[in-house]
N, C-alpha and C. Protein backbone atom coordinates (compact mmCIF):
# COMPACT_ATOMS: atom_id res chain seq x y z
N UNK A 1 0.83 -1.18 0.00
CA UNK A 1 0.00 0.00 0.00
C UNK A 1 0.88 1.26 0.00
N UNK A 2 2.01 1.07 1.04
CA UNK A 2 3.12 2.43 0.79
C UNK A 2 3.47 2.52 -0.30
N UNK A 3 3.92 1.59 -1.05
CA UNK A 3 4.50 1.65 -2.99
C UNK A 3 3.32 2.25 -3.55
N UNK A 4 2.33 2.19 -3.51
CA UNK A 4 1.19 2.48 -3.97
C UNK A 4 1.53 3.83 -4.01
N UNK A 5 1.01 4.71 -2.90
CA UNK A 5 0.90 5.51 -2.72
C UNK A 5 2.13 6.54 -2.93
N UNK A 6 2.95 6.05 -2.81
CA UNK A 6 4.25 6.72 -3.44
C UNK A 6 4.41 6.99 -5.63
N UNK A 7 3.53 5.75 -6.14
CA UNK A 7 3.93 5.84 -7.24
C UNK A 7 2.82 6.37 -7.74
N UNK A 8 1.90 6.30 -7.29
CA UNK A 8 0.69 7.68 -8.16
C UNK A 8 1.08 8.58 -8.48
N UNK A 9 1.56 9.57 -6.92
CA UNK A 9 1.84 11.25 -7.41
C UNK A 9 3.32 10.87 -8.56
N UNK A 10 3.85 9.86 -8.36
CA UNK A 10 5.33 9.95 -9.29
C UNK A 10 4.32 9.85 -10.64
N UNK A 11 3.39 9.17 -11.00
CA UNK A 11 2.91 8.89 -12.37
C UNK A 11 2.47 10.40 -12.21
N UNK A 12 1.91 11.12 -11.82
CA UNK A 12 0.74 11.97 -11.96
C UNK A 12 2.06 13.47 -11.87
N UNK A 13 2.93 13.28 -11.56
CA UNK A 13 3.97 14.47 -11.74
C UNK A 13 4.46 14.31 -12.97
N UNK A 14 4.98 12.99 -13.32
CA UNK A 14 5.34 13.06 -14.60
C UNK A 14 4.37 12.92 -15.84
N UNK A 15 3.16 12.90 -15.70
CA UNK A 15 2.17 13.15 -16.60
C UNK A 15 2.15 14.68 -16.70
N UNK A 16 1.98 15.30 -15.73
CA UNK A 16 1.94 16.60 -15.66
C UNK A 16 2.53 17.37 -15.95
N UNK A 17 3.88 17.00 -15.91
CA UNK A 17 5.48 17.28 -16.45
C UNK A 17 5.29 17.27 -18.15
N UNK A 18 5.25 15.99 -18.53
CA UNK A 18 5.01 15.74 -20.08
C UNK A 18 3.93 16.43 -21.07
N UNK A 19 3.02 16.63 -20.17
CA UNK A 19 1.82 17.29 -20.87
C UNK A 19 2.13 18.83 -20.93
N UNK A 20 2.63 19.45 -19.97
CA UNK A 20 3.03 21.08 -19.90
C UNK A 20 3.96 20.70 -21.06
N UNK A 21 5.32 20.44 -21.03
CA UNK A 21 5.90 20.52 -21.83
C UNK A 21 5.63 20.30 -23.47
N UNK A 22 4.65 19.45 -23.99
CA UNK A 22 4.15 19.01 -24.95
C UNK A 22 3.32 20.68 -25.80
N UNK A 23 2.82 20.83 -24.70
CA UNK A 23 2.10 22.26 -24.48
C UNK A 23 3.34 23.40 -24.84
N UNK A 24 4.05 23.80 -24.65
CA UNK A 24 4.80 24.97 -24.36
C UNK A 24 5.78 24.39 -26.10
N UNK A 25 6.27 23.24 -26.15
CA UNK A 25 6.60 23.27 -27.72
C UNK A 25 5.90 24.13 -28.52
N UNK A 26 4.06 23.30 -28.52
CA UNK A 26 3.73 23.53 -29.71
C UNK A 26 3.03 25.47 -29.77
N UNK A 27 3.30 26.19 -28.31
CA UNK A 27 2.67 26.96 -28.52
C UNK A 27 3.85 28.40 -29.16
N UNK A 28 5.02 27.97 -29.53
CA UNK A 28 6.34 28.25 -30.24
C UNK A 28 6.69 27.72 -31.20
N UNK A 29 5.44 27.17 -32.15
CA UNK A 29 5.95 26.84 -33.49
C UNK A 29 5.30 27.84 -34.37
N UNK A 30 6.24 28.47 -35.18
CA UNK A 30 4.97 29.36 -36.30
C UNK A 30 4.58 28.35 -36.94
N UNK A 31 3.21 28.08 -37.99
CA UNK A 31 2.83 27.54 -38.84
C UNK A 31 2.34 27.98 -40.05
N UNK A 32 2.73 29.24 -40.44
CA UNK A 32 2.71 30.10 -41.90
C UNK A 32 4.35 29.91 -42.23
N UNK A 33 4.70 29.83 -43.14
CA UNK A 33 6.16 29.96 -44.11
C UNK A 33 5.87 31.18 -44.21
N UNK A 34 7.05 32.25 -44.31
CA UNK A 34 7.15 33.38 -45.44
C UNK A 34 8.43 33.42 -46.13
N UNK A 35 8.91 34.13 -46.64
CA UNK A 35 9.94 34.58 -48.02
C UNK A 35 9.22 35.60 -48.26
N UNK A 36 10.44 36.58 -48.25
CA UNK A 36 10.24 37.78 -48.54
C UNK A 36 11.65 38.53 -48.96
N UNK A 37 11.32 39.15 -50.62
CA UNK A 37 12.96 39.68 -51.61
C UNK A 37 12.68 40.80 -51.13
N UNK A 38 13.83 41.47 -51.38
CA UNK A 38 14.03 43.42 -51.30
C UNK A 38 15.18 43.23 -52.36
N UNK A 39 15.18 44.09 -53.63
CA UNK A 39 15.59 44.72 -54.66
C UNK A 39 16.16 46.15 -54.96
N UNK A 40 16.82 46.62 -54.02
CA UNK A 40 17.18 48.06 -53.82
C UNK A 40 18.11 48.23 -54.61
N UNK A 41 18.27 49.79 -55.01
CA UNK A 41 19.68 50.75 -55.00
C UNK A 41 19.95 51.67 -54.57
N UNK A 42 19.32 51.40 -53.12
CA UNK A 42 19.39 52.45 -52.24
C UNK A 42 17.96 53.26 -51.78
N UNK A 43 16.90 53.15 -52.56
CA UNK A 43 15.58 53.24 -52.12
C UNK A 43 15.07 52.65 -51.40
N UNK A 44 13.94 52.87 -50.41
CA UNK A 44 13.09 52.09 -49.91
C UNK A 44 12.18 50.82 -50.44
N UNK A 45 12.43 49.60 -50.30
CA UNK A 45 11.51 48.97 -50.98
C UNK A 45 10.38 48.12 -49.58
N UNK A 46 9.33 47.83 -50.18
CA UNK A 46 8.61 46.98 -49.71
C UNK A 46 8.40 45.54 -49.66
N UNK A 47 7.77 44.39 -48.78
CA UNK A 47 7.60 43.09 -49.24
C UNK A 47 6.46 42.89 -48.15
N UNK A 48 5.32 41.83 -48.46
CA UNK A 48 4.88 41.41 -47.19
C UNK A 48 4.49 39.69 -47.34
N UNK A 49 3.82 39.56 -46.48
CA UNK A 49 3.84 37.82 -46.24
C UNK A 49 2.78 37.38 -47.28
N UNK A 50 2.07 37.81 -47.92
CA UNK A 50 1.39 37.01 -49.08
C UNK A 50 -0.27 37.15 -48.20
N UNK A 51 -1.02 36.34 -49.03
CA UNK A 51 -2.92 36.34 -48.49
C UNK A 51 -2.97 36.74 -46.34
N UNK A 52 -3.80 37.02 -46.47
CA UNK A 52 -3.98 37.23 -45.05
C UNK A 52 -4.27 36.26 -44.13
N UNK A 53 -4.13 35.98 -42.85
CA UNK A 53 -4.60 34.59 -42.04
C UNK A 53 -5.59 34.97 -40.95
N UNK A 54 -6.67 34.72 -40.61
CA UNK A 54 -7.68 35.00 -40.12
C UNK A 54 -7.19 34.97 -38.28
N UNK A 55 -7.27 36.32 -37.59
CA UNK A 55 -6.76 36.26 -36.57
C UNK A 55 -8.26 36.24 -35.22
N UNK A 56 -7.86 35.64 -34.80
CA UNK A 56 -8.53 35.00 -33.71
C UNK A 56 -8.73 35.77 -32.18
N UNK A 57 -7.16 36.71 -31.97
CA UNK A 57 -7.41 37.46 -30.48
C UNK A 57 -6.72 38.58 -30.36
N UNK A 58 -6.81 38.88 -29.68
CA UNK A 58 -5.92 40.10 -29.72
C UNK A 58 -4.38 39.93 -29.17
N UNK A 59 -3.55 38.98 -29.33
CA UNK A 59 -2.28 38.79 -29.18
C UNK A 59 -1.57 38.91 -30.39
N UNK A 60 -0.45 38.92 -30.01
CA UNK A 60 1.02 39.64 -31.24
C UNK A 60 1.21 38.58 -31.73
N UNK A 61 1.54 38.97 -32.51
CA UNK A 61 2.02 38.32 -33.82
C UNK A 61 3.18 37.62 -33.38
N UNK A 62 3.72 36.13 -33.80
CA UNK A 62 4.78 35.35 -33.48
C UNK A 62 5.71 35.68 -34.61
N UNK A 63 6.78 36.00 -34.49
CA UNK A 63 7.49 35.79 -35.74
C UNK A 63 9.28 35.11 -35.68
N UNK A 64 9.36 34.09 -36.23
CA UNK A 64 10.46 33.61 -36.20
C UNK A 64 11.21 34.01 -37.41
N UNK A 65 11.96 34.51 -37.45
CA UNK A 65 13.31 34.25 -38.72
C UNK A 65 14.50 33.22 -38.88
N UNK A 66 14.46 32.67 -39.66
CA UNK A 66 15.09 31.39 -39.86
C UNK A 66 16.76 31.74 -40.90
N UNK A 67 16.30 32.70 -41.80
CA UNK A 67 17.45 33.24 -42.87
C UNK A 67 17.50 34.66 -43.10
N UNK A 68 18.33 35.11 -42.95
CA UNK A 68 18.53 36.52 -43.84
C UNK A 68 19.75 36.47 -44.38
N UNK A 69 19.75 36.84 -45.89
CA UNK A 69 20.24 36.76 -46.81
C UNK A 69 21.81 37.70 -46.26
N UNK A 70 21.55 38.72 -46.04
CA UNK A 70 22.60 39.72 -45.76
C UNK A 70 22.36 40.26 -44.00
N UNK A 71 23.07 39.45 -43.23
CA UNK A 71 22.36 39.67 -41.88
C UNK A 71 22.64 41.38 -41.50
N UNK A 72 24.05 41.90 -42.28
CA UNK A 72 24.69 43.14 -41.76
C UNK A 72 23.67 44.23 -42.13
N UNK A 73 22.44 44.18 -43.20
CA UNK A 73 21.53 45.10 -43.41
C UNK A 73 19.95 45.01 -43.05
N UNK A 74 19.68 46.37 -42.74
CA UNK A 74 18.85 46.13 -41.85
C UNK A 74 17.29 45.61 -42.40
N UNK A 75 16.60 45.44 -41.98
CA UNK A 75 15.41 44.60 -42.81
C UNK A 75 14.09 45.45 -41.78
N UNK A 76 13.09 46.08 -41.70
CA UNK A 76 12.35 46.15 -40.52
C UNK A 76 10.63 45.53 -40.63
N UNK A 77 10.50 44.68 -39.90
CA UNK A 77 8.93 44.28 -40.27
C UNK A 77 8.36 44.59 -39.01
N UNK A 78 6.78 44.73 -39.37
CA UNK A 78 5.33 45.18 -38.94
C UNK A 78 4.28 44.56 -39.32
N UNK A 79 3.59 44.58 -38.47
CA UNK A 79 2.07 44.05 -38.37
C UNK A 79 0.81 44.74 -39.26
N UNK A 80 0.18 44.01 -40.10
CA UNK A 80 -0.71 44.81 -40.92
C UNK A 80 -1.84 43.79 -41.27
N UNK A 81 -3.61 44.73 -41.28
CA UNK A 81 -4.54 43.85 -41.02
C UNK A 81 -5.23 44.60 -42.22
N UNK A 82 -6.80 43.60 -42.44
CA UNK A 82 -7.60 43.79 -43.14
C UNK A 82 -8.56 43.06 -42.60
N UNK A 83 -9.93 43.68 -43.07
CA UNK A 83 -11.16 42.19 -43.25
C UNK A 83 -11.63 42.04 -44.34
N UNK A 84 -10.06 42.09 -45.39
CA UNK A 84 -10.44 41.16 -46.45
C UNK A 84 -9.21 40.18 -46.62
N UNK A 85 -9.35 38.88 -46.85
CA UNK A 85 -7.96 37.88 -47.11
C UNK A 85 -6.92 38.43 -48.07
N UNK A 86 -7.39 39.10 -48.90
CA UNK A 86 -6.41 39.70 -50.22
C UNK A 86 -6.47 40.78 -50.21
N UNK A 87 -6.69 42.15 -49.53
CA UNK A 87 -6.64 43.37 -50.31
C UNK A 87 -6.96 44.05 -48.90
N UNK A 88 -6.67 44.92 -49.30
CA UNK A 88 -7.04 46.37 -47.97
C UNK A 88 -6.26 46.22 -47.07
N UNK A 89 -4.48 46.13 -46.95
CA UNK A 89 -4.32 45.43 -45.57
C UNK A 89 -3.87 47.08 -45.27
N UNK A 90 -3.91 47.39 -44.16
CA UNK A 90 -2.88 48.89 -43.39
C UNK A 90 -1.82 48.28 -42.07
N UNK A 91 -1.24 49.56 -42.14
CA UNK A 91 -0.24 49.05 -41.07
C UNK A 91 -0.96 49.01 -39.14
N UNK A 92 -1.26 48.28 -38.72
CA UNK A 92 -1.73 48.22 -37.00
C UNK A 92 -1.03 48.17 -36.28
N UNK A 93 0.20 48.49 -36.86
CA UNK A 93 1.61 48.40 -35.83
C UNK A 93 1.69 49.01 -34.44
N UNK A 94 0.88 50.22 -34.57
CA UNK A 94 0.55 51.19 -32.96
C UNK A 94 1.96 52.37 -33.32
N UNK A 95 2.99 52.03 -34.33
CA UNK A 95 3.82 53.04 -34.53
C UNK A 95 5.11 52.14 -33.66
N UNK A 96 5.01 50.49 -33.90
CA UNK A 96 6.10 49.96 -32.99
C UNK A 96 6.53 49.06 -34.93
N UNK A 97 8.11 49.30 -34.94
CA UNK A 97 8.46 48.24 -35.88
C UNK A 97 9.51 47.93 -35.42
N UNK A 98 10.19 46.40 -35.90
CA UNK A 98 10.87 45.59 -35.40
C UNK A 98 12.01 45.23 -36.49
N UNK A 99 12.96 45.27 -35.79
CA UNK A 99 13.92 44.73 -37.01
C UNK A 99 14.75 43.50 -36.89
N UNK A 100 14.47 42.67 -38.07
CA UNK A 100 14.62 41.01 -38.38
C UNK A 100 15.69 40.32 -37.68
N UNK A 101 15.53 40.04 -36.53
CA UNK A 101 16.74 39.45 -36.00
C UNK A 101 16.77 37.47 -36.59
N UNK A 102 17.68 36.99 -36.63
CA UNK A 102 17.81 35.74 -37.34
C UNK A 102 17.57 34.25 -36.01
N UNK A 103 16.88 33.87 -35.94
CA UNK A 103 16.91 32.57 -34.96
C UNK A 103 16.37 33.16 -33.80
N UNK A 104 15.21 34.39 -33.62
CA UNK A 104 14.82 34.49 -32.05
C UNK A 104 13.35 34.84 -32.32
N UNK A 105 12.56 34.74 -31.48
CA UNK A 105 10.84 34.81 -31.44
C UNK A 105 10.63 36.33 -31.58
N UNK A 106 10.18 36.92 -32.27
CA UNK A 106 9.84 38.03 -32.17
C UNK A 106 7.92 38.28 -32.01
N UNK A 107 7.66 39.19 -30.68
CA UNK A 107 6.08 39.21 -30.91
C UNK A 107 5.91 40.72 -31.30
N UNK A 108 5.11 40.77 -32.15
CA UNK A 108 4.89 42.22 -32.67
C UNK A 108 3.39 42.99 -32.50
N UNK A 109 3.70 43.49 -31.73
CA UNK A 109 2.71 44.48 -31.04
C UNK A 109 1.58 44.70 -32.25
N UNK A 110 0.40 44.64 -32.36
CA UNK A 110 -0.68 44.75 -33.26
C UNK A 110 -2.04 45.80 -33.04
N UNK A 111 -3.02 46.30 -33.54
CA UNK A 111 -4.18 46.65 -33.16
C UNK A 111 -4.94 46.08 -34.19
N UNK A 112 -4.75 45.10 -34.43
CA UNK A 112 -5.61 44.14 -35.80
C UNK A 112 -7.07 44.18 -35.09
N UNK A 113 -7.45 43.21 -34.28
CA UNK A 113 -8.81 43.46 -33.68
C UNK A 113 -9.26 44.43 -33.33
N UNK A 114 -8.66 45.15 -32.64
CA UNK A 114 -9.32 46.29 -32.34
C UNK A 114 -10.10 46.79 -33.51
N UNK A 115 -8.78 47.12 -34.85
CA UNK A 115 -9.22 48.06 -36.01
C UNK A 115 -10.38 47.43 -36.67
N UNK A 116 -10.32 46.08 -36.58
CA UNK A 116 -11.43 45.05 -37.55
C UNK A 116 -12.52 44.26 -36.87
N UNK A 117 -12.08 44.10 -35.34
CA UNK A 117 -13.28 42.95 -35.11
C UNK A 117 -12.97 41.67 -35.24
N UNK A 118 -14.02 40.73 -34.75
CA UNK A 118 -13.79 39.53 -35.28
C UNK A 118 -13.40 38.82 -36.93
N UNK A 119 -13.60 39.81 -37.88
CA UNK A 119 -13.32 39.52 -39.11
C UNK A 119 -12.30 40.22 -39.49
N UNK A 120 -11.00 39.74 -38.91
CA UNK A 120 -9.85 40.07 -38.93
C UNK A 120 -8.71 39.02 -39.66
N UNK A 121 -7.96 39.51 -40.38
CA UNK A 121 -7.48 38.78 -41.57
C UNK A 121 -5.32 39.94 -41.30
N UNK A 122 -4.69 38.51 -41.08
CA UNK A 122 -3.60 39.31 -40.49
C UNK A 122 -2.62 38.86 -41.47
N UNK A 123 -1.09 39.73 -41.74
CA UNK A 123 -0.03 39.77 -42.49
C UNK A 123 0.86 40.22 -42.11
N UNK A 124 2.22 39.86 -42.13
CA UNK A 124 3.21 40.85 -42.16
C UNK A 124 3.77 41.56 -43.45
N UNK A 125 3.85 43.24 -43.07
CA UNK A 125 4.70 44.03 -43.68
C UNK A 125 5.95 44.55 -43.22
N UNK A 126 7.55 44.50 -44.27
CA UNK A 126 8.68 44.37 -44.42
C UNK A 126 9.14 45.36 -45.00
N UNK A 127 10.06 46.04 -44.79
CA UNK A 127 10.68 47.39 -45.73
C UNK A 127 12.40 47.27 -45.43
N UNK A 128 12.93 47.25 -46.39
CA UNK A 128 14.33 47.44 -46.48
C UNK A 128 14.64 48.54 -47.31
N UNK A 129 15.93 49.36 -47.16
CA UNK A 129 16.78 49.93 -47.94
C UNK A 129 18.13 49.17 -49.17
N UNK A 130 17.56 48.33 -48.66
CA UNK A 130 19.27 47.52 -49.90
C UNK A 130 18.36 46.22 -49.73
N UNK A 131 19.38 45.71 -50.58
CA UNK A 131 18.91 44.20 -51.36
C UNK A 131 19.05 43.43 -49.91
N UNK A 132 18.11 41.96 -50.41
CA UNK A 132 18.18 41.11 -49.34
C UNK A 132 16.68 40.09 -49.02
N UNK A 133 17.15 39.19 -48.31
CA UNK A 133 15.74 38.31 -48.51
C UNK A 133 15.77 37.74 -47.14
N UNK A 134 14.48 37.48 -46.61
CA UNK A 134 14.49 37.03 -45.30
C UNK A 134 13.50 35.43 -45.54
N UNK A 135 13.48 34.61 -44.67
CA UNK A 135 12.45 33.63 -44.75
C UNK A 135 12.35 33.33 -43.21
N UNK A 136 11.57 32.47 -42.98
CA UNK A 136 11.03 32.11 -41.89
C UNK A 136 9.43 31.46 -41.22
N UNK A 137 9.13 31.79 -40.05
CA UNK A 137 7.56 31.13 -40.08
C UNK A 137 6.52 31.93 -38.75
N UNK A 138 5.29 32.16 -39.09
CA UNK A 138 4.90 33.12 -38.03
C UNK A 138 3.23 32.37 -37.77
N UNK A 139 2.74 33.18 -36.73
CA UNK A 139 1.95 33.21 -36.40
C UNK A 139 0.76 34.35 -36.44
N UNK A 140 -0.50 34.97 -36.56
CA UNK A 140 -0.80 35.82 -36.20
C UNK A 140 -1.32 35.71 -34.87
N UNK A 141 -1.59 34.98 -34.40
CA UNK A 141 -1.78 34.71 -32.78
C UNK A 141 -1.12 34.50 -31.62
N UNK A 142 -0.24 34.90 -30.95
CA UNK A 142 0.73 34.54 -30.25
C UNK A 142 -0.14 33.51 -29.17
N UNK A 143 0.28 32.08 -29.51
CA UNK A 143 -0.49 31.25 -28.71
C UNK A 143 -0.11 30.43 -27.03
């Protein structure tokens, strides 16, 4: 009966153990791809993440970077919404932009819901001065 009672809470800690952790992986994976070129000669250019992804709450945006082409130049991305999947997106940034660091989580401050509501449709927008390409994988929900 003492073994007993000793090996429950051990099962029931390490269930508990395994399951948080299982948890905390998957809530740090982006699951959108992006790629995104910049073509400069010294102008400003633009890029953003392609169709919009339907955002769910009012949390920041996840964004991982995986590559940048030219890490020494600077790259800066922002948060930008619509409630349409293809068209109308603006910037909801709040006037906060971020610049592309390579291999770390970035969450990017948003007013997507606010501006739209539940029919909120999210993207990232990218602006560089010189050539260069970034890829990576995001979220619009920081989950």
């Amino acid at each position: 009966m003492k073994k007993l009672l000793l090996v429950i809470p051990a099962i029931l800690g390490l269930t508990l153990l395994v399951s948080s952790y299982s948890f905390v992986q998957a809530a740090k994976e982006p699951d959108n791809l992006f790629s995104m070129s910049f073509s400069s000669n010294g102008g400003d250019v633009y890029s953003n993440s392609g169709n919009g992804i339907s955002k769910k709450n009012k949390s920041a945006y996840l964004v991982r970077t995986n590559y940048i082409k030219y890490p020494s130049r600077k790259v800066s991305i922002w948060a930008a919404a619509s409630n349409k999947k293809n068209s109308g997106f603006v910037n909801v940034s709040g006037g906060k932009y971020y610049t592309v660091k390579k291999g770390t989580d970035q969450y990017l401050y948003n007013l997507a819901r606010e501006k739209y509501g539940e029919n909120t449709y999210a993207r990232l927008h990218s602006g560089a001065n010189s050539t260069n390409n970034i890829q990576g994988g995001w979220n619009p929900d920081r989950k």
